[in-house]
PDB file of N, CA and C in Angstrom:
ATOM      1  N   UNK A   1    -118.364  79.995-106.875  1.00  0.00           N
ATOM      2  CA  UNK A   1    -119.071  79.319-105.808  1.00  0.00           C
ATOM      3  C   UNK A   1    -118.086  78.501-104.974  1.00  0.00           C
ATOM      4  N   UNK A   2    -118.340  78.513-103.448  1.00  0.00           N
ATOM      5  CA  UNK A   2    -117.073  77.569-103.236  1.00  0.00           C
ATOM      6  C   UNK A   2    -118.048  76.404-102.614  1.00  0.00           C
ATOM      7  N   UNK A   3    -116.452  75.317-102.316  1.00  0.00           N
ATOM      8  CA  UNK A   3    -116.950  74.113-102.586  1.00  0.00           C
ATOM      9  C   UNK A   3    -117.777  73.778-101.543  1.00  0.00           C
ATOM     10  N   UNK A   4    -117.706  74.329-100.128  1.00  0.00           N
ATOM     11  CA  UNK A   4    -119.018  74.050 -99.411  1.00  0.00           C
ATOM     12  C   UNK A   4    -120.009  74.096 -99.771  1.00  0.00           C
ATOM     13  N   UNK A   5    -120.141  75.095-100.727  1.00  0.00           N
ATOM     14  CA  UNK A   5    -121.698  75.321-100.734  1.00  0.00           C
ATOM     15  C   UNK A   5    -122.575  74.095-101.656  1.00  0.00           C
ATOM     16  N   UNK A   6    -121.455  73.821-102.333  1.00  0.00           N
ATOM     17  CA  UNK A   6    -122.029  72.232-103.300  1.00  0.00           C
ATOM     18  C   UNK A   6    -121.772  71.186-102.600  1.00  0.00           C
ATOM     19  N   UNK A   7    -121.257  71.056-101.560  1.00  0.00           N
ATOM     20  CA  UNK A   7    -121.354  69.521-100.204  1.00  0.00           C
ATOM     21  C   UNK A   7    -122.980  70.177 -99.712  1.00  0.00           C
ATOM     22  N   UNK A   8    -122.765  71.372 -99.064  1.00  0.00           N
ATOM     23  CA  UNK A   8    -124.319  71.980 -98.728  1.00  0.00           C
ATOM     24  C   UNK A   8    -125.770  71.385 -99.156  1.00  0.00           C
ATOM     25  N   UNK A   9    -125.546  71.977-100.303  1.00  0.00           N
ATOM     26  CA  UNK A   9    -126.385  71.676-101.518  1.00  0.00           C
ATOM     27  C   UNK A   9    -126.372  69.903-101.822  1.00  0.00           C
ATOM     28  N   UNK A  10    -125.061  69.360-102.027  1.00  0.00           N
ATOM     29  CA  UNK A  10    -125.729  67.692-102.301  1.00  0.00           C
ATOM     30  C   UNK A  10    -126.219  66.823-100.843  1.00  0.00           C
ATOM     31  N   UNK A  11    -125.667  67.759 -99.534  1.00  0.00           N
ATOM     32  CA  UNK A  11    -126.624  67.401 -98.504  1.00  0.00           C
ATOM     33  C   UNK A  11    -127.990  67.163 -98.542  1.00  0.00           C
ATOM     34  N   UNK A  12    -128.304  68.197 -98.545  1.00  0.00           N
ATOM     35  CA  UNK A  12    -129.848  68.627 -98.433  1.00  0.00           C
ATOM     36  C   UNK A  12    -130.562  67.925 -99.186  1.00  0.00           C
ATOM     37  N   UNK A  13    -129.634  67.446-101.022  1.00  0.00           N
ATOM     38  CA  UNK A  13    -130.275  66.715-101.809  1.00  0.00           C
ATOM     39  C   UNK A  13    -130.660  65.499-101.637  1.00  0.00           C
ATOM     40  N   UNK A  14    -129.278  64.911-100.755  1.00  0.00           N
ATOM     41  CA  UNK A  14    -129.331  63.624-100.148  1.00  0.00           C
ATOM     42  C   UNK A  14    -130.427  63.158 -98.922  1.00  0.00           C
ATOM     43  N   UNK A  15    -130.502  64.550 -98.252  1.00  0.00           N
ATOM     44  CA  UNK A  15    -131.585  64.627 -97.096  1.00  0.00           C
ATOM     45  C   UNK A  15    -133.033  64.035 -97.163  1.00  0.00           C
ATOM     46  N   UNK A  16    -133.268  65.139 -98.518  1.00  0.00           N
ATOM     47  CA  UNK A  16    -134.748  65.246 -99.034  1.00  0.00           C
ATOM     48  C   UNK A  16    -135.429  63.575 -99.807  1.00  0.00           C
ATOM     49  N   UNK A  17    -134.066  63.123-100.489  1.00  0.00           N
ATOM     50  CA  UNK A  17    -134.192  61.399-101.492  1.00  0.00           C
ATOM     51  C   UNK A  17    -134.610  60.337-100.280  1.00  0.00           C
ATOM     52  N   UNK A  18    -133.561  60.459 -99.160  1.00  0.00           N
ATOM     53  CA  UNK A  18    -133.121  59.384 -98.314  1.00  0.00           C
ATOM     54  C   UNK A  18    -134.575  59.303 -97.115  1.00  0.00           C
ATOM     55  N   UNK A  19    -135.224  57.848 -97.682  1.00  0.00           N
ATOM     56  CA  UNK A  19    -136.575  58.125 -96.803  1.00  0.00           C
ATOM     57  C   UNK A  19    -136.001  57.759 -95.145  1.00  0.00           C
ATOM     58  N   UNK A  20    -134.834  57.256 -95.179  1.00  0.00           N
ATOM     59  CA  UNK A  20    -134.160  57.208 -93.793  1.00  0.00           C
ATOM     60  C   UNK A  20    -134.236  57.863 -93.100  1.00  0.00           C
ATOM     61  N   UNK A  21    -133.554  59.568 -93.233  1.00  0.00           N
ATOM     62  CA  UNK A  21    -133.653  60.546 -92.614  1.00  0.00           C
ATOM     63  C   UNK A  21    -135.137  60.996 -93.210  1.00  0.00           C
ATOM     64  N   UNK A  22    -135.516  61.412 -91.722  1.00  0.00           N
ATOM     65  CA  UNK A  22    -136.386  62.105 -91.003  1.00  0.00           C
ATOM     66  C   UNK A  22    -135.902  63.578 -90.913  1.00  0.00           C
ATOM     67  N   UNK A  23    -135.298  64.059 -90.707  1.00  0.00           N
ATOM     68  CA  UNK A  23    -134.675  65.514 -90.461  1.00  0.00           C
ATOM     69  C   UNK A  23    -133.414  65.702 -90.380  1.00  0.00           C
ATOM     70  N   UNK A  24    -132.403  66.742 -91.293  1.00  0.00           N
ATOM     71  CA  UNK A  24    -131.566  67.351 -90.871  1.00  0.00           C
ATOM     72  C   UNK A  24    -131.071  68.745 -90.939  1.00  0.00           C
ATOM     73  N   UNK A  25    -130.507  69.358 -89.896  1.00  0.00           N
ATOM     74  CA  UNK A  25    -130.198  70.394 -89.333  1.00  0.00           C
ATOM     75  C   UNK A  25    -127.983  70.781 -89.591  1.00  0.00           C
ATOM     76  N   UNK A  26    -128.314  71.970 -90.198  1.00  0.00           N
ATOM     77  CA  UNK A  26    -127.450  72.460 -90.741  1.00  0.00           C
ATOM     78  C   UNK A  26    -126.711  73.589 -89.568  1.00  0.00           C
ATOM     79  N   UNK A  27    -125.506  73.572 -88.693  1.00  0.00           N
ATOM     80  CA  UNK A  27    -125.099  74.517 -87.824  1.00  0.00           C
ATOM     81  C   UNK A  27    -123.751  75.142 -88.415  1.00  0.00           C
ATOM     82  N   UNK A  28    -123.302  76.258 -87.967  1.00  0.00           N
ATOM     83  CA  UNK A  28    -121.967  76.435 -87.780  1.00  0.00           C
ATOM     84  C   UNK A  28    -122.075  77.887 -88.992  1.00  0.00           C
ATOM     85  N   UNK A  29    -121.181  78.230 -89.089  1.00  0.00           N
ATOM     86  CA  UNK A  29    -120.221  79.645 -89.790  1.00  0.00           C
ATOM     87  C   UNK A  29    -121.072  79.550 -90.910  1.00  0.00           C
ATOM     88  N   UNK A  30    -121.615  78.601 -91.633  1.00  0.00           N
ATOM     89  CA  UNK A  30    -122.684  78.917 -93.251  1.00  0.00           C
ATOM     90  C   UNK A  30    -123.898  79.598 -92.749  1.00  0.00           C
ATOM     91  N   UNK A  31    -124.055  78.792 -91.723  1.00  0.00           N
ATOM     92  CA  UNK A  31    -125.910  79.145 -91.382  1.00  0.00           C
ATOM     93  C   UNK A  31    -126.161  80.709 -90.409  1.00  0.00           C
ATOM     94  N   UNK A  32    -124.795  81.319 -90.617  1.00  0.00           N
ATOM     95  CA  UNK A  32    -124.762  83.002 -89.908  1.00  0.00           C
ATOM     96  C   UNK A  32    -124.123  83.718 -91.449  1.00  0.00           C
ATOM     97  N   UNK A  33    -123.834  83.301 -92.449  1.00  0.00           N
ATOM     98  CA  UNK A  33    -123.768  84.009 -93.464  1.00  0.00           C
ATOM     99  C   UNK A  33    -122.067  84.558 -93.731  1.00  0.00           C
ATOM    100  N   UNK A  34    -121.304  83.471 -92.799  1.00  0.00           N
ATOM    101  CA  UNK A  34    -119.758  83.854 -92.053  1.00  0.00           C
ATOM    102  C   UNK A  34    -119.367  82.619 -92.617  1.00  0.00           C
ATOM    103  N   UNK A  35    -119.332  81.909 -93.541  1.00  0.00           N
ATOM    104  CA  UNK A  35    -118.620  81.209 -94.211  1.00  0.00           C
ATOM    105  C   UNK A  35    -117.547  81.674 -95.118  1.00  0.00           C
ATOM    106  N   UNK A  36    -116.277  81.178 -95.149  1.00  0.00           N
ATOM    107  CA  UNK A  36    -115.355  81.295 -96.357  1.00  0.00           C
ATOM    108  C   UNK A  36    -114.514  80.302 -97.245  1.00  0.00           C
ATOM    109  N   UNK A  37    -113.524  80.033 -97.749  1.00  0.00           N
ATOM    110  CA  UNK A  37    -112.949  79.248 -98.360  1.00  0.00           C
ATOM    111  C   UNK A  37    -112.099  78.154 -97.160  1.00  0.00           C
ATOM    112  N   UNK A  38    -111.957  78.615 -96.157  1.00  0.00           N
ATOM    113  CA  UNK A  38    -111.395  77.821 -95.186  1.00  0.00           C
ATOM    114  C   UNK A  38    -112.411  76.789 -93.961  1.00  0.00           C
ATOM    115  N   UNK A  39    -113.947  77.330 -93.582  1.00  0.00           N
ATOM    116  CA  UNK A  39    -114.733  76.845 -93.153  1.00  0.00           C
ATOM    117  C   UNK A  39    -115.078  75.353 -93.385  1.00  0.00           C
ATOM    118  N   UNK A  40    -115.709  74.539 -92.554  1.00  0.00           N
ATOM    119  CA  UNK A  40    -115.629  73.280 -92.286  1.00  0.00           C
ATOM    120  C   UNK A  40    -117.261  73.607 -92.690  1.00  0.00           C
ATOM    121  N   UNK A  41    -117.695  72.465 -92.854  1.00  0.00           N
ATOM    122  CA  UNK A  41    -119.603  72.029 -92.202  1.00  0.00           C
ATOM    123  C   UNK A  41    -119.869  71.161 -91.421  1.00  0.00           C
ATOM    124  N   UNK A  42    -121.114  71.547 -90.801  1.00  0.00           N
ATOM    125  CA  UNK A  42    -121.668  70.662 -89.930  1.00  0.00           C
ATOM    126  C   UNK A  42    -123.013  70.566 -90.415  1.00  0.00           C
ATOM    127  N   UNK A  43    -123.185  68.944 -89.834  1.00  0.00           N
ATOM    128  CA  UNK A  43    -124.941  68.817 -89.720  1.00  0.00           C
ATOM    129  C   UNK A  43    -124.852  67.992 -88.612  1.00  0.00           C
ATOM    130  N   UNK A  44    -126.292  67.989 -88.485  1.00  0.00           N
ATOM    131  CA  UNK A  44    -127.032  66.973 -87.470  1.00  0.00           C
ATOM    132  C   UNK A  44    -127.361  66.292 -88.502  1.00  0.00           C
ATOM    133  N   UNK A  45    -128.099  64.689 -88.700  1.00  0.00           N
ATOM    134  CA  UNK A  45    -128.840  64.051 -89.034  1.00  0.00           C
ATOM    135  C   UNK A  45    -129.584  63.185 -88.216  1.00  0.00           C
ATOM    136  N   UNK A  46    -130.648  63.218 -88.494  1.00  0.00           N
ATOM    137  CA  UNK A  46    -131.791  62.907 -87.298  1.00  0.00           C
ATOM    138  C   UNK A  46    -132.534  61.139 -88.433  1.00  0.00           C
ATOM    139  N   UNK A  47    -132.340  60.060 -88.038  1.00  0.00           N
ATOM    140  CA  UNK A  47    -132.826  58.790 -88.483  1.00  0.00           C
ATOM    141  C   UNK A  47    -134.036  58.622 -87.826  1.00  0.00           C
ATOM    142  N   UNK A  48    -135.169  58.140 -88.357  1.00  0.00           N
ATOM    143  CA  UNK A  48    -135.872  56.874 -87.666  1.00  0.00           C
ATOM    144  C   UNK A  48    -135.981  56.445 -86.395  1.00  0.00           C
ATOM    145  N   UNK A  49    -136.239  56.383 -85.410  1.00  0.00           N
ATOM    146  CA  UNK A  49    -135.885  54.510 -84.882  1.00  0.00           C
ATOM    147  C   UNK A  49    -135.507  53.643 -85.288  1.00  0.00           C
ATOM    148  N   UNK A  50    -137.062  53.220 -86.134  1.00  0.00           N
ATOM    149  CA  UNK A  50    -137.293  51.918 -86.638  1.00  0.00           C
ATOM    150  C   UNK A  50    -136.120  51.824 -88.271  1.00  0.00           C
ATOM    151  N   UNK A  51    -135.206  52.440 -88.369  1.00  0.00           N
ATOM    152  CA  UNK A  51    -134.943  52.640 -89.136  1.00  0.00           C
ATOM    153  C   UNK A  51    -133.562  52.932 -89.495  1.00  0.00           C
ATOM    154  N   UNK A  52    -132.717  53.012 -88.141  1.00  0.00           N
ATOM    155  CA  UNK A  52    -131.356  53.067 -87.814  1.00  0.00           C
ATOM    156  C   UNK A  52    -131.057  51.800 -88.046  1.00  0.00           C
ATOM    157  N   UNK A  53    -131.362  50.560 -87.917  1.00  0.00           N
ATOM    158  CA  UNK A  53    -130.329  49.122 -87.851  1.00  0.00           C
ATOM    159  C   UNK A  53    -130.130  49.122 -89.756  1.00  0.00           C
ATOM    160  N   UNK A  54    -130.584  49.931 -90.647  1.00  0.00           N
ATOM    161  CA  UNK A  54    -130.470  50.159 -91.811  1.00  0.00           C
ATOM    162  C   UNK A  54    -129.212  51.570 -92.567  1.00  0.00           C
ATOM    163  N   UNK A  55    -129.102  52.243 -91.594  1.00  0.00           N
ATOM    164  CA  UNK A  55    -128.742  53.335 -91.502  1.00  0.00           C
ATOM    165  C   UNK A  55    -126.865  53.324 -91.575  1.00  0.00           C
ATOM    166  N   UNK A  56    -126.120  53.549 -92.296  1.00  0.00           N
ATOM    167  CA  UNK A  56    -124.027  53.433 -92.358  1.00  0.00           C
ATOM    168  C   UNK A  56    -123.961  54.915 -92.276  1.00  0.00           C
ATOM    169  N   UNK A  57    -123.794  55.449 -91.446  1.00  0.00           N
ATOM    170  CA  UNK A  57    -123.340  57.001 -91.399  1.00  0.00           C
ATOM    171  C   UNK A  57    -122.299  57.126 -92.442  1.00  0.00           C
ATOM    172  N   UNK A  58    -121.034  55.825 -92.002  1.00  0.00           N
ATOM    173  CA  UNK A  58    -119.779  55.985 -93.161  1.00  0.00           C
ATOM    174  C   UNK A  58    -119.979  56.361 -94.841  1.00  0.00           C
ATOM    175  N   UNK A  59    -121.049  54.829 -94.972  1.00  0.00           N
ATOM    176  CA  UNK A  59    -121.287  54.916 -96.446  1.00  0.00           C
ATOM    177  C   UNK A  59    -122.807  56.144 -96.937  1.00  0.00           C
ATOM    178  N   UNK A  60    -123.312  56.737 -95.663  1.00  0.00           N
ATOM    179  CA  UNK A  60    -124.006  57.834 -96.439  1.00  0.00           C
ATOM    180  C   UNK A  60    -123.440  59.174 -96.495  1.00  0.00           C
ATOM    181  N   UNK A  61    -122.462  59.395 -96.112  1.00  0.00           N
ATOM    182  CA  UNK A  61    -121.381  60.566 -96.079  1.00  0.00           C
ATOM    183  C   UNK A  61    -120.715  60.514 -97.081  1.00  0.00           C
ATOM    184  N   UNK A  62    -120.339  59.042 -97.400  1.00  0.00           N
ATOM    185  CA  UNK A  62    -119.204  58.821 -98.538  1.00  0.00           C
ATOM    186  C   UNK A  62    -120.182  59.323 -99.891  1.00  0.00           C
ATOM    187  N   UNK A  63    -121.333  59.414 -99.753  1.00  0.00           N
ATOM    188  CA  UNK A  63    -122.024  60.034-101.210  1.00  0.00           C
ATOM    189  C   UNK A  63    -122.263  61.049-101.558  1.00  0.00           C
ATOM    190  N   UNK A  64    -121.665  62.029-100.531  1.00  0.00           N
ATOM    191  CA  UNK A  64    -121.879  63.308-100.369  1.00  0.00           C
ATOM    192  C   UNK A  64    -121.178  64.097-101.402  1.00  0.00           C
ATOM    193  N   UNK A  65    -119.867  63.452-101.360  1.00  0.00           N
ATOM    194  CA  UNK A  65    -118.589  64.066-101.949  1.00  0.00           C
ATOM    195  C   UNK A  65    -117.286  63.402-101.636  1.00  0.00           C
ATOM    196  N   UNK A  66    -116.559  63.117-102.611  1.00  0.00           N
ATOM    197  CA  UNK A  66    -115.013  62.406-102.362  1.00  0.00           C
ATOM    198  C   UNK A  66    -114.826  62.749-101.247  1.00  0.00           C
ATOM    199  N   UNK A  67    -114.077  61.346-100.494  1.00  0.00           N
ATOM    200  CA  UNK A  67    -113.396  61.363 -98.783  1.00  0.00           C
ATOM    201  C   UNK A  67    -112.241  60.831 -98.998  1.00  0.00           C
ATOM    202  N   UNK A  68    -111.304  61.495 -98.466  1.00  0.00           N
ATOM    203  CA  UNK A  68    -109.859  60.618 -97.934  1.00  0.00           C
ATOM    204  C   UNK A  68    -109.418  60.410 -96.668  1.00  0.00           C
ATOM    205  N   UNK A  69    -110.458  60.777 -95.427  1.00  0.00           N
ATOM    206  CA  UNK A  69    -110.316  60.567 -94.396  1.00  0.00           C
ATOM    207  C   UNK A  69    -112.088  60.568 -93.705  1.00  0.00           C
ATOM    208  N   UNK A  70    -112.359  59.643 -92.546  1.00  0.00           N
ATOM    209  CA  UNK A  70    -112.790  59.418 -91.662  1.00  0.00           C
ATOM    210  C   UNK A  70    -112.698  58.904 -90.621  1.00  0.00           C
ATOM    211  N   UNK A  71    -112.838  60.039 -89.436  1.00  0.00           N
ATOM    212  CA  UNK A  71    -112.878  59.309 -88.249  1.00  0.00           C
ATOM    213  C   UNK A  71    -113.684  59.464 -86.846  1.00  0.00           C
ATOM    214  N   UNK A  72    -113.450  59.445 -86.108  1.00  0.00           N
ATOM    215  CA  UNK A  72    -114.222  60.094 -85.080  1.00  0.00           C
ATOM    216  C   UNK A  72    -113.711  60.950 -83.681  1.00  0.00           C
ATOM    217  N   UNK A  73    -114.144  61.893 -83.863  1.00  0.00           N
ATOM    218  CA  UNK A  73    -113.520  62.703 -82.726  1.00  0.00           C
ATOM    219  C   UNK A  73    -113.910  62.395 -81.408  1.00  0.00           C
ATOM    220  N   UNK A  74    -113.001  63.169 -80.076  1.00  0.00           N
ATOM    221  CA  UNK A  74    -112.975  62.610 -78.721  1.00  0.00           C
ATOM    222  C   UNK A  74    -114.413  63.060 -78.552  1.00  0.00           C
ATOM    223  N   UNK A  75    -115.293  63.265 -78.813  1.00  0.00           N
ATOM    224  CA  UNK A  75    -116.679  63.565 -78.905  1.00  0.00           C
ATOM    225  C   UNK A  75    -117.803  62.559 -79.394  1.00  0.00           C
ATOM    226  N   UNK A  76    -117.448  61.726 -79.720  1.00  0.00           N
ATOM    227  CA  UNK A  76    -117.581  60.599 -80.497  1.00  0.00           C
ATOM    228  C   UNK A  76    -118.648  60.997 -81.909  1.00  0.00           C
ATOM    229  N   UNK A  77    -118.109  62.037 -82.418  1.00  0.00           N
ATOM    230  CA  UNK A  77    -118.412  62.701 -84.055  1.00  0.00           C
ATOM    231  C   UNK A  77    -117.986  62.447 -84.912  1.00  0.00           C
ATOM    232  N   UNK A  78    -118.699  62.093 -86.176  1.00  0.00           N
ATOM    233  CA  UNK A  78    -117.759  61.921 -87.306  1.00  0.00           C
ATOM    234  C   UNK A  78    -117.634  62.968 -87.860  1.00  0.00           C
ATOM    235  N   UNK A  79    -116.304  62.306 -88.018  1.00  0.00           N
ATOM    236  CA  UNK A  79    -115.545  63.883 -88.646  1.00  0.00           C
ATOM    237  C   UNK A  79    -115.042  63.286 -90.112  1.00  0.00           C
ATOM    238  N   UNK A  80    -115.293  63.942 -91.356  1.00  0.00           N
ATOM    239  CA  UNK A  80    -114.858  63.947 -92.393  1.00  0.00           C
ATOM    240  C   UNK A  80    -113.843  64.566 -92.608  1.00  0.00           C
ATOM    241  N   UNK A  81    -112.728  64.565 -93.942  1.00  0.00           N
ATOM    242  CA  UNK A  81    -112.263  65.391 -94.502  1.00  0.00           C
ATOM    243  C   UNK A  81    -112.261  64.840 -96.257  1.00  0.00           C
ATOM    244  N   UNK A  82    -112.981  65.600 -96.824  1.00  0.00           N
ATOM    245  CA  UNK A  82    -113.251  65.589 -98.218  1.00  0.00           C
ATOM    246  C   UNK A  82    -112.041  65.694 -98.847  1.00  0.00           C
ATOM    247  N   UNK A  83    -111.955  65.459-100.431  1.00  0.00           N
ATOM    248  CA  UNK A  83    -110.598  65.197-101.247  1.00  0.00           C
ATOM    249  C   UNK A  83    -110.200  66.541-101.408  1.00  0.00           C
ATOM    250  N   UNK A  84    -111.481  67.262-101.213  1.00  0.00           N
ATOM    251  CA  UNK A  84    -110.870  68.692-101.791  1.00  0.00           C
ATOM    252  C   UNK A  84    -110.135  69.426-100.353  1.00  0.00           C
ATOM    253  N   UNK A  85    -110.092  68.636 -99.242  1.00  0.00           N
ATOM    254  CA  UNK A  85    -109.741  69.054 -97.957  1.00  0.00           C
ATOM    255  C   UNK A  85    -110.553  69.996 -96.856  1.00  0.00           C
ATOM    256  N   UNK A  86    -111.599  69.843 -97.694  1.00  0.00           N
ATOM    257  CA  UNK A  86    -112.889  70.563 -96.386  1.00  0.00           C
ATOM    258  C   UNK A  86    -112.830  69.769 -95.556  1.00  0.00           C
ATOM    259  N   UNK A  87    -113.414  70.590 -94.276  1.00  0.00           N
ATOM    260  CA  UNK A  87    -113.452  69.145 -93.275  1.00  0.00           C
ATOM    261  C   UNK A  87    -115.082  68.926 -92.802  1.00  0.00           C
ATOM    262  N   UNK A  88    -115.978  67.909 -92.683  1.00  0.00           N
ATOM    263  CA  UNK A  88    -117.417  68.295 -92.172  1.00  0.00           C
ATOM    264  C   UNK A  88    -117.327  67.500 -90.841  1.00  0.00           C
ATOM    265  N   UNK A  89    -117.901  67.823 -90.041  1.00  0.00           N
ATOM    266  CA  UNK A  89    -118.596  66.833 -88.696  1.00  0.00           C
ATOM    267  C   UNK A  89    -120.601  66.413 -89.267  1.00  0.00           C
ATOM    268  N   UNK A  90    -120.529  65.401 -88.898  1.00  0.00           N
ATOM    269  CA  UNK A  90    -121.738  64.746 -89.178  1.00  0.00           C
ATOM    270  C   UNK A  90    -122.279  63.886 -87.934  1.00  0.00           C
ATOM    271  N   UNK A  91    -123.433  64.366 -87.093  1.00  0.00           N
ATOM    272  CA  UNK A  91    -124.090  63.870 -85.926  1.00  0.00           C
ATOM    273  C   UNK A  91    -125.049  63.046 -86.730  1.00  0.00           C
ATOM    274  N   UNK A  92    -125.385  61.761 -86.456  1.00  0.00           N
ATOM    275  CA  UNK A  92    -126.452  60.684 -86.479  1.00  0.00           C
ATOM    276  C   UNK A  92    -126.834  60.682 -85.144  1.00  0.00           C
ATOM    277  N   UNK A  93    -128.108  61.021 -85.224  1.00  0.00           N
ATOM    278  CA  UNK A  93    -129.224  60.968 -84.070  1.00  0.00           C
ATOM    279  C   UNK A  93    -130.307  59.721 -84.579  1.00  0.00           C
ATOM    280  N   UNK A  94    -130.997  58.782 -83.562  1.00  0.00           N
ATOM    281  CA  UNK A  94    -131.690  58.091 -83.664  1.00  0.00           C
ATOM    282  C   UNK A  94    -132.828  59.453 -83.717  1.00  0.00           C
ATOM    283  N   UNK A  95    -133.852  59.133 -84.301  1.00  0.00           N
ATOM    284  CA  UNK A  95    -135.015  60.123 -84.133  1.00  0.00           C
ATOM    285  C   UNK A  95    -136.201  59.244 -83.540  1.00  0.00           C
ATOM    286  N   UNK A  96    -136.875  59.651 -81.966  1.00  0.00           N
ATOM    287  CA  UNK A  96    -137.591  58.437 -81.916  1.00  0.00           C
ATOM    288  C   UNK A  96    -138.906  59.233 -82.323  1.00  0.00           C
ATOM    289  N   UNK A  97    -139.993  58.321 -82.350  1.00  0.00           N
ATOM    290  CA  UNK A  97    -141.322  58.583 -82.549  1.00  0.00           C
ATOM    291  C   UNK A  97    -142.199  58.396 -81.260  1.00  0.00           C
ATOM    292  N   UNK A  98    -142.379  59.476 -80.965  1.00  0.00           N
ATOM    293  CA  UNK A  98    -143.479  59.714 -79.637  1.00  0.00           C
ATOM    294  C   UNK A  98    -144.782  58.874 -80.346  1.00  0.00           C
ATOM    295  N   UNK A  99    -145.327  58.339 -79.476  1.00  0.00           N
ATOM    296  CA  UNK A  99    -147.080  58.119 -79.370  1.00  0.00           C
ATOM    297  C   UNK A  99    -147.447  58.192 -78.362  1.00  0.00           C
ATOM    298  N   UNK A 100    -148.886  59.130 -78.698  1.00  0.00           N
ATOM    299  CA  UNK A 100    -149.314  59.917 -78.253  1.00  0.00           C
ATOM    300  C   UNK A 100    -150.334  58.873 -77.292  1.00  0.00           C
TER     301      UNK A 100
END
């Protein structure tokens, strides 16, 4: 198994626990079935509103999987690189709530 697929996997785990997030969305080379040992990940993560002034992108990434680097790209993305040297990008989106 390679090691994306267990950052993947403790994503989603983290996704589903964390009543913070509201939704997240998985893009890039895994989600076309074109992943390999060299591939990066991406997500979106979609917060709250009411629920972002609670929200450390840093320290909820850092639980994902060992980090020895974070920073942010000219995009203003965080960009990881895990110990094992994967690299992920991680979008925090405020998620607002329409009323109707």
């Amino acid at each position: 198994m390679l090691i994306q697929n267990k950052i993947i996997q403790s994503v989603k785990d983290k996704c589903i626990k964390d009543e913070l997030v509201s939704a997240c969305m998985m893009y890039g080379s895994f989600t076309k079935g074109e992943g390999d040992q060299y591939s990066d990940v991406e997500f979106y993560i979609f917060i709250q509103d009411d629920k972002i002034e609670n929200f450390s992108s840093r320290h909820w990434v850092s639980e994902i999987y060992p980090i020895d680097l974070i920073f942010y790209n000219e995009y203003g993305t965080e960009v990881v690189i895990f110990s094992n040297m994967i690299r992920g990008e991680f979008h925090s989106f405020q998620y607002l709530k329409w009323k109707l």
